[in-house]
Protein backbone atom coordinates (compact mmCIF):
# COMPACT_ATOMS: atom_id res chain seq x y z
CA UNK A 1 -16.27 -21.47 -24.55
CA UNK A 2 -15.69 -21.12 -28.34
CA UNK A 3 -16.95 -17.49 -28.81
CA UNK A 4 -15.35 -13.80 -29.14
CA UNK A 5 -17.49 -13.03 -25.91
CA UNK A 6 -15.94 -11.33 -22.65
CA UNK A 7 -18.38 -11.80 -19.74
CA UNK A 8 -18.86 -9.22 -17.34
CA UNK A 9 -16.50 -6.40 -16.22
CA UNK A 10 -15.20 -6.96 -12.53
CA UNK A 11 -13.18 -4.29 -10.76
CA UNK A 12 -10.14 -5.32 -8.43
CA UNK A 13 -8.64 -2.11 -6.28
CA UNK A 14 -5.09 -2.74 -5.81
CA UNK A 15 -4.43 -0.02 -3.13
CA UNK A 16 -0.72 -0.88 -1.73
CA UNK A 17 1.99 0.63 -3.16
CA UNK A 18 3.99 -2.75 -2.88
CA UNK A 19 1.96 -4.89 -4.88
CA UNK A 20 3.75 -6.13 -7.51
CA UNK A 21 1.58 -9.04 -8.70
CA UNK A 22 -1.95 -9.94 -8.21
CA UNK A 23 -3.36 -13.96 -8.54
CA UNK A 24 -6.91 -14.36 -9.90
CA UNK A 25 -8.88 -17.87 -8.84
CA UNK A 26 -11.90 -19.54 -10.10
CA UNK A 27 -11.22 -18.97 -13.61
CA UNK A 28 -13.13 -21.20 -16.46
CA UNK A 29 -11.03 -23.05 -18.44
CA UNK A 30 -10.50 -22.42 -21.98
CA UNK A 31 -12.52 -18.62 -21.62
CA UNK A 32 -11.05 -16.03 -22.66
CA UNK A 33 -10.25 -13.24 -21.02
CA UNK A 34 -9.48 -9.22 -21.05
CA UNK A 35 -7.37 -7.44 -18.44
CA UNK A 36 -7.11 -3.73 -18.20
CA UNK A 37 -4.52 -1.94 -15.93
CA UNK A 38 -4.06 1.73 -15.03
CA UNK A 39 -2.21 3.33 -12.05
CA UNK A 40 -3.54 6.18 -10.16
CA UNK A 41 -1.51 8.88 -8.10
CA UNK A 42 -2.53 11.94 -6.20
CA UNK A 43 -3.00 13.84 -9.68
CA UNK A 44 -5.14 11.44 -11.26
CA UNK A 45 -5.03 8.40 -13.67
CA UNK A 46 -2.92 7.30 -16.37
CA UNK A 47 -4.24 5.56 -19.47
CA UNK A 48 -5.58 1.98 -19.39
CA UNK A 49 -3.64 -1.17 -21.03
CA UNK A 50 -5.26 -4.29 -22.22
CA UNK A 51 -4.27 -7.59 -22.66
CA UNK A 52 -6.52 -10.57 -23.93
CA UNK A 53 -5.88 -14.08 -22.50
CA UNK A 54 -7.14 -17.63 -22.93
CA UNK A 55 -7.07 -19.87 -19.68
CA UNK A 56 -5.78 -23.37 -20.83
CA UNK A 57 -7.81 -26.91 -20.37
CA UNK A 58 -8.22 -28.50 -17.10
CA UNK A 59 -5.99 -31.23 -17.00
């Protein structure tokens, strides 16, 4: 789509210590998109990060 719209937020628990990457599917092409990550430990949660992506055309 051509707007500055994000769509709805959707939460993904990463629980395993050993995860080192994560691979999201059934994204629209050329939507844009916001990511926010933030660890947790047994004393609580860092701050959040953000990053803004595009997703390219289908080819």
């Amino acid at each position: 789509n051509n707007t500055e719209e994000v769509g709805p937020l959707l939460t993904v628990n990463i629980t395993s210590p050993d995860t080192n990457k994560w691979q999201l599917s059934d994204l629209e092409p050329v939507s844009r998109y916001r990511f926010y990550l933030y660890y947790c430990t047994q004393k609580g949660c860092g701050p959040a990060t953000s990053e803004e992506y595009i997703t390219i055309p289908e080819a």
